[in-house]
N, C-alpha and C. Protein backbone atom coordinates (compact mmCIF):
# COMPACT_ATOMS: atom_id res chain seq x y z
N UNK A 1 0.83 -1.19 0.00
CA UNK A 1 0.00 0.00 0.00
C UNK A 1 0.87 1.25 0.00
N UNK A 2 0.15 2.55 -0.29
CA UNK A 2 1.11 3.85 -0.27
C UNK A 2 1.58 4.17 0.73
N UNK A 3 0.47 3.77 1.73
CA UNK A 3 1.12 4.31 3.27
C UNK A 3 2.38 3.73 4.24
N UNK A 4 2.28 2.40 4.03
CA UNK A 4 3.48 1.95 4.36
C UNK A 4 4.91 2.70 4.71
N UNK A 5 5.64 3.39 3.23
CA UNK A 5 7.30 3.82 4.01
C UNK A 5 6.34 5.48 4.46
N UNK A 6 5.63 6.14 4.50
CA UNK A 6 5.37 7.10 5.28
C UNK A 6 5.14 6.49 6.88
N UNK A 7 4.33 5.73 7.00
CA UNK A 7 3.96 5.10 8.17
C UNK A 7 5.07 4.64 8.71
N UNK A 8 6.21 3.98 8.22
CA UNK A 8 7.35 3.83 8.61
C UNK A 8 8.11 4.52 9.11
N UNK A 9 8.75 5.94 8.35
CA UNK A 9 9.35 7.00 8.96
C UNK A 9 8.65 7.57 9.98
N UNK A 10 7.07 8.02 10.25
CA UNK A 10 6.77 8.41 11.27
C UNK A 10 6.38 7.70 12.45
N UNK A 11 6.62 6.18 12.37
CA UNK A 11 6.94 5.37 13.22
C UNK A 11 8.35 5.44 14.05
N UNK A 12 9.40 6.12 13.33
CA UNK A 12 10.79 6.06 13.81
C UNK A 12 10.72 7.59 14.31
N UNK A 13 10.54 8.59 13.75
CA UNK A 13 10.28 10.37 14.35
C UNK A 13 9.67 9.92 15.55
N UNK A 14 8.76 9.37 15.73
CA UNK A 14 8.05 8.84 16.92
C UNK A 14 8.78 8.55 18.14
N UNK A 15 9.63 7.59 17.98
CA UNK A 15 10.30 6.60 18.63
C UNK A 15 11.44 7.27 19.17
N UNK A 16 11.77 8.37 17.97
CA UNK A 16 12.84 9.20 18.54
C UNK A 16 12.74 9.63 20.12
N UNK A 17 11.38 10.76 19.53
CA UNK A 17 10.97 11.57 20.55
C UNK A 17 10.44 10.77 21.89
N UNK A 18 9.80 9.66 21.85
CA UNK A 18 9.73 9.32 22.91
C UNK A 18 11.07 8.39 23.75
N UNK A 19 11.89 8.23 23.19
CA UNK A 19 13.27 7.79 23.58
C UNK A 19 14.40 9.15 23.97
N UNK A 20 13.67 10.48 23.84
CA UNK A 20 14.17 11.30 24.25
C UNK A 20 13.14 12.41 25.53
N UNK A 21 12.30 10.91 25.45
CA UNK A 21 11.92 12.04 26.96
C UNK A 21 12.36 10.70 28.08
N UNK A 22 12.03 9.68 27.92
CA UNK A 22 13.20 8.63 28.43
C UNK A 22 14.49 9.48 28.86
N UNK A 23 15.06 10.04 28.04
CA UNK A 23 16.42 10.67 28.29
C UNK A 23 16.27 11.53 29.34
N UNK A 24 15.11 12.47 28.78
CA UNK A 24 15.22 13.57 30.12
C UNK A 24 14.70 13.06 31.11
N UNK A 25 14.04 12.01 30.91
CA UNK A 25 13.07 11.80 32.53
C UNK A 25 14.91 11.02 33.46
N UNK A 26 15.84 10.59 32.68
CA UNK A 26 16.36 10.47 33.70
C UNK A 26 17.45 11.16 34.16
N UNK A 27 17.26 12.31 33.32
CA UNK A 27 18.41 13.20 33.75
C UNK A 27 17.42 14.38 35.09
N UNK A 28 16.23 14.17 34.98
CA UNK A 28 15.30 14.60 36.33
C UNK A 28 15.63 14.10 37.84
N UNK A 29 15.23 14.99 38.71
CA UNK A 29 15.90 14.60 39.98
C UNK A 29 14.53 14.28 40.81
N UNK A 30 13.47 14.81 40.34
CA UNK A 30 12.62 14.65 41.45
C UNK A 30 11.10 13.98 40.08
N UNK A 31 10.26 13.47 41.02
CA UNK A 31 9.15 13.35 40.23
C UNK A 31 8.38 13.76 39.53
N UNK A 32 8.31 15.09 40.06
CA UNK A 32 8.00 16.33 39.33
C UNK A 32 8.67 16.81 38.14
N UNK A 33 9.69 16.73 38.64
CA UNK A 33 10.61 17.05 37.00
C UNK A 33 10.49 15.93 35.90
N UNK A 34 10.45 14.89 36.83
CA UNK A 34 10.28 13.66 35.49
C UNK A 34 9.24 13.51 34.41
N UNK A 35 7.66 14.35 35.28
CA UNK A 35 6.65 14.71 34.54
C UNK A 35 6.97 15.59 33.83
N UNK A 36 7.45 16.69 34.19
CA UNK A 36 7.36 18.03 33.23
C UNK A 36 8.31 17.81 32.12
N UNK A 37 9.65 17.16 32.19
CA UNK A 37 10.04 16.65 31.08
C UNK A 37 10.08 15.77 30.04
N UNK A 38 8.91 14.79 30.66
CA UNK A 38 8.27 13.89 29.67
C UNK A 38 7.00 14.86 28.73
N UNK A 39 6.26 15.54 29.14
CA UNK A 39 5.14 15.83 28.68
C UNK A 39 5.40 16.32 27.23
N UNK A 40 6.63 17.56 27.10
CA UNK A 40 6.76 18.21 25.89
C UNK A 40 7.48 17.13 24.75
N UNK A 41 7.66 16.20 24.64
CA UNK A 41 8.43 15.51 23.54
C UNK A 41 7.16 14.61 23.35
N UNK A 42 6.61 14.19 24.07
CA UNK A 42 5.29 13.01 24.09
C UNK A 42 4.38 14.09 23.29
N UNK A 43 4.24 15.52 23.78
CA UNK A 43 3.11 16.13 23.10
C UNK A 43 3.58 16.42 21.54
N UNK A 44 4.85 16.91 21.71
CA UNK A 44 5.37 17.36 20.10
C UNK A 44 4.96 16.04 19.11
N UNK A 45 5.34 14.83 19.69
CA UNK A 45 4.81 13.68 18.71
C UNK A 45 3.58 13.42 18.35
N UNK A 46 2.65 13.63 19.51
CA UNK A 46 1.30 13.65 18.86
C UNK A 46 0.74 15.33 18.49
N UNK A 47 1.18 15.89 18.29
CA UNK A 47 1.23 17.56 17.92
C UNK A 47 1.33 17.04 16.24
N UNK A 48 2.41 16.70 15.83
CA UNK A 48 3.25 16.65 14.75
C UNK A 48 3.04 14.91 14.00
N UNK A 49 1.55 14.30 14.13
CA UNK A 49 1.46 13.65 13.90
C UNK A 49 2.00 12.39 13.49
N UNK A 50 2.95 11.95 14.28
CA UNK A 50 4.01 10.79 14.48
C UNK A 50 3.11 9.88 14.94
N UNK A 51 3.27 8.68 14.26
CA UNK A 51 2.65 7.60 14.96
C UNK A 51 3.15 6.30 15.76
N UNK A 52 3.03 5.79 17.12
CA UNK A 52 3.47 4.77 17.96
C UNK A 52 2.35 3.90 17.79
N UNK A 53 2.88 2.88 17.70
CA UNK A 53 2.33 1.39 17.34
C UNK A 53 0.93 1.24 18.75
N UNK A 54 1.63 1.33 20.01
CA UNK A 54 0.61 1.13 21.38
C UNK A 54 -0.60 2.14 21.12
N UNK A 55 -0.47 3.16 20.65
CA UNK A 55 -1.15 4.32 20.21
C UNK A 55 -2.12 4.01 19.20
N UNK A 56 -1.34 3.79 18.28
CA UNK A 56 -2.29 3.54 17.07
C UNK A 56 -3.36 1.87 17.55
N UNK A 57 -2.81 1.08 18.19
CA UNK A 57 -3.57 0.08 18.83
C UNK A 57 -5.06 0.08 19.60
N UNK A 58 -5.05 1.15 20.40
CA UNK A 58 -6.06 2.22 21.18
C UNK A 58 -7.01 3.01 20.32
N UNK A 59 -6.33 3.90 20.05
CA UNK A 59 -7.31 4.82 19.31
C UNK A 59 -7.70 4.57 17.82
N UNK A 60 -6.88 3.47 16.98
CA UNK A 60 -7.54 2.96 15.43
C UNK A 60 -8.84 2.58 15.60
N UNK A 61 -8.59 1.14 16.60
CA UNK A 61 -10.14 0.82 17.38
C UNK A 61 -11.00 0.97 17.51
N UNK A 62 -10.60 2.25 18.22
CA UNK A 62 -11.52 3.00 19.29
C UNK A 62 -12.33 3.97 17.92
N UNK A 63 -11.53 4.51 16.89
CA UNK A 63 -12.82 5.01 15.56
C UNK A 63 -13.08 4.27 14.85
N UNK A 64 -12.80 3.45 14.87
CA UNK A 64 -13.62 1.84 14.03
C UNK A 64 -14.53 1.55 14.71
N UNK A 65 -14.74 1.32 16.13
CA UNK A 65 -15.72 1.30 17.12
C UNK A 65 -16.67 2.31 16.66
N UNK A 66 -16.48 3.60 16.73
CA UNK A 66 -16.91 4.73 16.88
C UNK A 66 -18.41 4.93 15.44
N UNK A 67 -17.28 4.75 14.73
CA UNK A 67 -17.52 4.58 13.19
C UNK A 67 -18.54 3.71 13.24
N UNK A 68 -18.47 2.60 13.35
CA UNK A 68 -19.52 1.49 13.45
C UNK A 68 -20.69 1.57 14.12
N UNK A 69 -20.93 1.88 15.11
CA UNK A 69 -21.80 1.90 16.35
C UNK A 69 -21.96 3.20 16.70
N UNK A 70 -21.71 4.23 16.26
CA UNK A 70 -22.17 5.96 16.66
C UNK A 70 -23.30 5.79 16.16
N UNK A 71 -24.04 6.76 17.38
CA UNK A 71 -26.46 7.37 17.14
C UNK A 71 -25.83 8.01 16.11
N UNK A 72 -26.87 8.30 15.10
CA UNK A 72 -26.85 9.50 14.17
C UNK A 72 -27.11 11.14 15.58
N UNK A 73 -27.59 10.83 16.50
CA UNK A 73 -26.79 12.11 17.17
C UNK A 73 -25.76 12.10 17.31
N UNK A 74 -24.79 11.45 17.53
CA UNK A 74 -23.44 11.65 17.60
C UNK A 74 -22.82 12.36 15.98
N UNK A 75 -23.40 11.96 14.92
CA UNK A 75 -22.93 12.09 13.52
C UNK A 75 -23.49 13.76 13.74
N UNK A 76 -24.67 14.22 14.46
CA UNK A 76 -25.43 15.11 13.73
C UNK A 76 -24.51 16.38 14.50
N UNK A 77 -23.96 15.67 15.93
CA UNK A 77 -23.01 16.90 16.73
C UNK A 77 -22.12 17.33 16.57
N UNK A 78 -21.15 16.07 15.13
CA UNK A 78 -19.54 16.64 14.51
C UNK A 78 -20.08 16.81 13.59
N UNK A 79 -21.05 17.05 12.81
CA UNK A 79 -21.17 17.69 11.20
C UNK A 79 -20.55 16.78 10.20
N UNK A 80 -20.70 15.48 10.79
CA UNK A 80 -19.88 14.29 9.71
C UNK A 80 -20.94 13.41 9.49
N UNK A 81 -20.48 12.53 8.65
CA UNK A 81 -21.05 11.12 8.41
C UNK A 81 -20.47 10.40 8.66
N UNK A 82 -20.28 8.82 8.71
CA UNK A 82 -19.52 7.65 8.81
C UNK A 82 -18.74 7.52 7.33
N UNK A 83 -19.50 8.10 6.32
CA UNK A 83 -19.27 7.88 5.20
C UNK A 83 -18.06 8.72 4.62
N UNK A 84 -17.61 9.77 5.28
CA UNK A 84 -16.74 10.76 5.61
C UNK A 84 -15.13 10.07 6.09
N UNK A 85 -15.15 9.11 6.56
CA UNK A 85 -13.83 8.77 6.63
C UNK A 85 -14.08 7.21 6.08
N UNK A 86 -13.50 7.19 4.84
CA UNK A 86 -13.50 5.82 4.05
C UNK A 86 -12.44 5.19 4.60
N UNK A 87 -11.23 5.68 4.56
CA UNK A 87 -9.97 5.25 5.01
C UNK A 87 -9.68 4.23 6.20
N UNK A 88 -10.69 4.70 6.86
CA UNK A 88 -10.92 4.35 8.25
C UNK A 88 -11.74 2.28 8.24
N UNK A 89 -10.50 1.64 8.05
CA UNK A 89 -11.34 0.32 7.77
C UNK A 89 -10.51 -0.58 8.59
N UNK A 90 -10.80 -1.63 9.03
CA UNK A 90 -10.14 -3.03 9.62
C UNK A 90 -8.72 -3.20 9.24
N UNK A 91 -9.03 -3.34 7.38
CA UNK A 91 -7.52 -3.99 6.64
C UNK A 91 -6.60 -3.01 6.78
N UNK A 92 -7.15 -1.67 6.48
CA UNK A 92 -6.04 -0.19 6.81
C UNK A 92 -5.31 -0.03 7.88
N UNK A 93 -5.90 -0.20 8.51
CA UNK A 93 -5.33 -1.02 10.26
C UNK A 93 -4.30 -1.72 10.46
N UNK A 94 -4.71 -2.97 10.13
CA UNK A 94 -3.19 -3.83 10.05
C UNK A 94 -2.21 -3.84 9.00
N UNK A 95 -2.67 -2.79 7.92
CA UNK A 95 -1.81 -2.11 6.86
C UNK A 95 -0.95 -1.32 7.68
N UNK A 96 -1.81 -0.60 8.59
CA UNK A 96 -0.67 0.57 8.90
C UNK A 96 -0.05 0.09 10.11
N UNK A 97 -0.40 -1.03 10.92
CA UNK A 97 -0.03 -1.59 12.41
C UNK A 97 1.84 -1.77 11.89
N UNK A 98 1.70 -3.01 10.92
CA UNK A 98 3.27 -3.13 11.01
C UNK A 98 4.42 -2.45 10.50
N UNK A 99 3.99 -1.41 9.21
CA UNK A 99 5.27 -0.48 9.00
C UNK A 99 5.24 0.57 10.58
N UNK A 100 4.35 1.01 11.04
CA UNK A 100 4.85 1.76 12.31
C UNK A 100 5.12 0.81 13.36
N UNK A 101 4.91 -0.24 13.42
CA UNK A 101 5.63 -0.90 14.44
C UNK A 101 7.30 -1.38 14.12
N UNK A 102 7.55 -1.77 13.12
CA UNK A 102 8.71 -1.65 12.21
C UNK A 102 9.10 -0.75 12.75
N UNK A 103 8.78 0.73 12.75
CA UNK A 103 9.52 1.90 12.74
C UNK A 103 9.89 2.42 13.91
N UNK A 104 9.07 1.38 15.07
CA UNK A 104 9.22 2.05 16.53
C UNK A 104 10.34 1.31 17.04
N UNK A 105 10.94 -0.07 16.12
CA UNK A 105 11.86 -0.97 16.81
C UNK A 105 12.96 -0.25 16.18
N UNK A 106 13.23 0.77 15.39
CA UNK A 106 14.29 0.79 14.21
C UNK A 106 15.57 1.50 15.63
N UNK A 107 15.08 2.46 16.25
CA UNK A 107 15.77 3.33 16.88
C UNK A 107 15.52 2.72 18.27
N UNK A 108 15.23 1.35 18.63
CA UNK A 108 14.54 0.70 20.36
C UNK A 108 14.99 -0.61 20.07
N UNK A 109 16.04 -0.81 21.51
CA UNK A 109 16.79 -0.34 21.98
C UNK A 109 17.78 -0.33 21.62
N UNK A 110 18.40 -0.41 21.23
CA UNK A 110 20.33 -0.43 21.11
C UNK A 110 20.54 0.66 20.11
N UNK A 111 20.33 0.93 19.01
CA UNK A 111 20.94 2.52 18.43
C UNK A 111 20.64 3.60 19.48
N UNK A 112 19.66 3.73 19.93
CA UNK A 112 19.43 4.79 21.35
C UNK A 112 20.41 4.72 22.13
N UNK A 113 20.62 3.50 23.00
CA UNK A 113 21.30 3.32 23.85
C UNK A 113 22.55 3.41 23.62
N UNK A 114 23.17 3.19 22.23
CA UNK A 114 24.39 3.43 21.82
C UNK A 114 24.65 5.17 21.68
N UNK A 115 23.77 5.90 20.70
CA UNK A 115 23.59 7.39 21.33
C UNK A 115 24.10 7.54 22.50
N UNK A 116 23.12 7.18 23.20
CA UNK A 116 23.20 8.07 24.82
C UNK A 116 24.08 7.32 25.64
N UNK A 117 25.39 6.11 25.37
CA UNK A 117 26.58 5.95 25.46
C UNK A 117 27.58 6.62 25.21
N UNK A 118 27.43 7.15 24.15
CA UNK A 118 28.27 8.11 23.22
C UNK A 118 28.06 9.68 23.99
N UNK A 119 26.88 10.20 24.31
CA UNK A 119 26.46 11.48 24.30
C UNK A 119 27.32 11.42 26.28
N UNK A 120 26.96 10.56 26.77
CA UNK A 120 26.87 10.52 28.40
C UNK A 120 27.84 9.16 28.61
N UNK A 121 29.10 9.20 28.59
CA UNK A 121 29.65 7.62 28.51
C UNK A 121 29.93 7.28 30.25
N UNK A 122 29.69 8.14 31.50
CA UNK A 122 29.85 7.87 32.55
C UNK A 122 28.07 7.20 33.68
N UNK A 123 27.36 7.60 32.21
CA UNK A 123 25.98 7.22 32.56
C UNK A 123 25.56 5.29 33.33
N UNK A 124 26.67 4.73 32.58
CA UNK A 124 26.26 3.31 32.96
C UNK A 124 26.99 3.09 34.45
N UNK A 125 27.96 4.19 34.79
CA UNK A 125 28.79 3.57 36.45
C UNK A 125 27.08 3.96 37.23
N UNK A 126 26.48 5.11 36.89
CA UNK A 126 25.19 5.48 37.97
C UNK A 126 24.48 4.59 37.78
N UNK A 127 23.71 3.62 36.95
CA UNK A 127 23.03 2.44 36.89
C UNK A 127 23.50 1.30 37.91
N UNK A 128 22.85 0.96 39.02
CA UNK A 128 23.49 0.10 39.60
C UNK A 128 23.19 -1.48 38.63
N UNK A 129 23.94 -2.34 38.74
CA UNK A 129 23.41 -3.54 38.01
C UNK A 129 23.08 -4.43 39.14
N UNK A 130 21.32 -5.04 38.21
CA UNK A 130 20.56 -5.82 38.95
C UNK A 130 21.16 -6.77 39.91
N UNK A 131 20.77 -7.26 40.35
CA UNK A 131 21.26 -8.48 41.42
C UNK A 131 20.76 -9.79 40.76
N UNK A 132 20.04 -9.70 39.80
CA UNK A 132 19.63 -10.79 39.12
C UNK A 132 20.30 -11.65 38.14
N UNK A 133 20.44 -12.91 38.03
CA UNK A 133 21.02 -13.31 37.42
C UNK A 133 20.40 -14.06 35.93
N UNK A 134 19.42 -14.80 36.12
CA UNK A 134 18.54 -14.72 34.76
C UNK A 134 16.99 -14.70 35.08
N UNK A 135 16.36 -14.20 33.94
CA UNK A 135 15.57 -13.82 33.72
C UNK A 135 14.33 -14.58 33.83
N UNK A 136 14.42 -15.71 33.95
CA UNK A 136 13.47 -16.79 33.80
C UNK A 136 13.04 -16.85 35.33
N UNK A 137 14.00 -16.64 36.64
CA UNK A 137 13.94 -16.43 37.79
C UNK A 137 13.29 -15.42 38.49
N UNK A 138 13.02 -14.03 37.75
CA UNK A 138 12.47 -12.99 38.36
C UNK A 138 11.06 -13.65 38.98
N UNK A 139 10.60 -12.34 40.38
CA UNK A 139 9.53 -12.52 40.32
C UNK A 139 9.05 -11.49 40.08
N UNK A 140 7.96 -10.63 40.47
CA UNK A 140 7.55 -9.44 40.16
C UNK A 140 7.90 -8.77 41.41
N UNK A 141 8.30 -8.83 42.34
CA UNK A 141 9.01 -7.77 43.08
C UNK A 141 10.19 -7.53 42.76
N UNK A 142 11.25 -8.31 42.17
CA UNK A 142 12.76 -8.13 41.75
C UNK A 142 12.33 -7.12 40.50
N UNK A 143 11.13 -7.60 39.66
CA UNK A 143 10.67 -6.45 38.40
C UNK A 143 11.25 -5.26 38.93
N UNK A 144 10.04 -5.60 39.85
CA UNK A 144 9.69 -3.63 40.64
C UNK A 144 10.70 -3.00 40.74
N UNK A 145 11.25 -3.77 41.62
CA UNK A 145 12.85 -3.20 42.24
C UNK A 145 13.69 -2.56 41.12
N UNK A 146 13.63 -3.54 40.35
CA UNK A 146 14.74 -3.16 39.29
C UNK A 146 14.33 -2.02 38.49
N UNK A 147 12.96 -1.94 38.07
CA UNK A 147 12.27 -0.89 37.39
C UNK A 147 12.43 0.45 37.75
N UNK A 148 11.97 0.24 39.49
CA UNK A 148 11.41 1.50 40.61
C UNK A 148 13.73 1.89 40.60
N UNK A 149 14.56 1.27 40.52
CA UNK A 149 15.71 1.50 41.05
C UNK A 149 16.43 2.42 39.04
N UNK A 150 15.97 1.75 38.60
CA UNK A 150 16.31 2.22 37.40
C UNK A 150 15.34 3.88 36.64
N UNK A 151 14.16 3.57 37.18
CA UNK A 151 13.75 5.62 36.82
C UNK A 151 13.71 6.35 37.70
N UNK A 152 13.46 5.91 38.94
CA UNK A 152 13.48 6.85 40.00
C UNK A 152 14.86 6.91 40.91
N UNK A 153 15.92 6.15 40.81
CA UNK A 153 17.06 6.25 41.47
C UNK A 153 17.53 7.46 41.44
N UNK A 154 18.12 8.14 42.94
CA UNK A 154 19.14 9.40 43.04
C UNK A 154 20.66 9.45 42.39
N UNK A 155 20.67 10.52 42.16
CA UNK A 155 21.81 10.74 41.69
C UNK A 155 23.00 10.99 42.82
């Protein structure tokens, strides 16, 4: 289909930006900061119509739903029809699901992480490393731990 390498690149613009509020949320010291520096890169992407795969998962749906099953009051309160967005179908969907999912792995994880090796190379001594040894062993409190120790840890 046409949409495909568009859907692709703005699958990766996407991925950028949200791999760069990742960045700032951990260059934040307090919780508060971690919000306020996530918000503007998350908004610029959906501002600037970039698309994330989890995203597009939710809300494609959710106007296919909409589309399908809206009262004609609902049609009569946006000044639309159903008939008004053709585009809007099942197959278009999983047309557009895998070039932006494609595009969200292109830059997740390791070219990022190689970046922000390069940009910050003293960044990995502040990471403490897990206590875990494989993965098959976790339970969900070692998760936590490791999760809660890895975004919210002091500097």
């Amino acid at each position: 289909m046409a949409y495909r390498e568009p859907a692709f690149t703005l699958g990766i613009m996407c991925n950028a930006l949200v791999c760069l509020a990742v960045w700032m949320c951990f260059s934040a010291r307090t919780n508060i900061d971690r919000v306020v520096t996530a918000v503007p890169p998350i908004a610029a992407f959906a501002a600037a119509g970039f698309e994330h795969c989890v995203a597009n998962v939710y809300f494609i749906p959710m106007g296919l739903f909409i589309k399908a099953g809206a009262p004609e009051s609902f049609w009569k309160a946006v000044n639309k029809t159903a008939a008004d967005f053709p585009d809007l179908t099942w197959s278009n969907f999983i047309c557009n699901l895998a070039p932006v999912t494609a595009g969200n792995i292109v830059l997740q994880p390791h070219p990022m992480t190689l970046l922000q090796q390069l940009q910050f190379p003293g960044m990995a001594s502040m990471v403490r490393e897990p206590r875990l040894t494989a993965p098959w062993s976790w339970n969900l409190g070692d998760v936590v731990q490791l999760v809660y120790g890895l975004v919210f840890r002091r500097p």
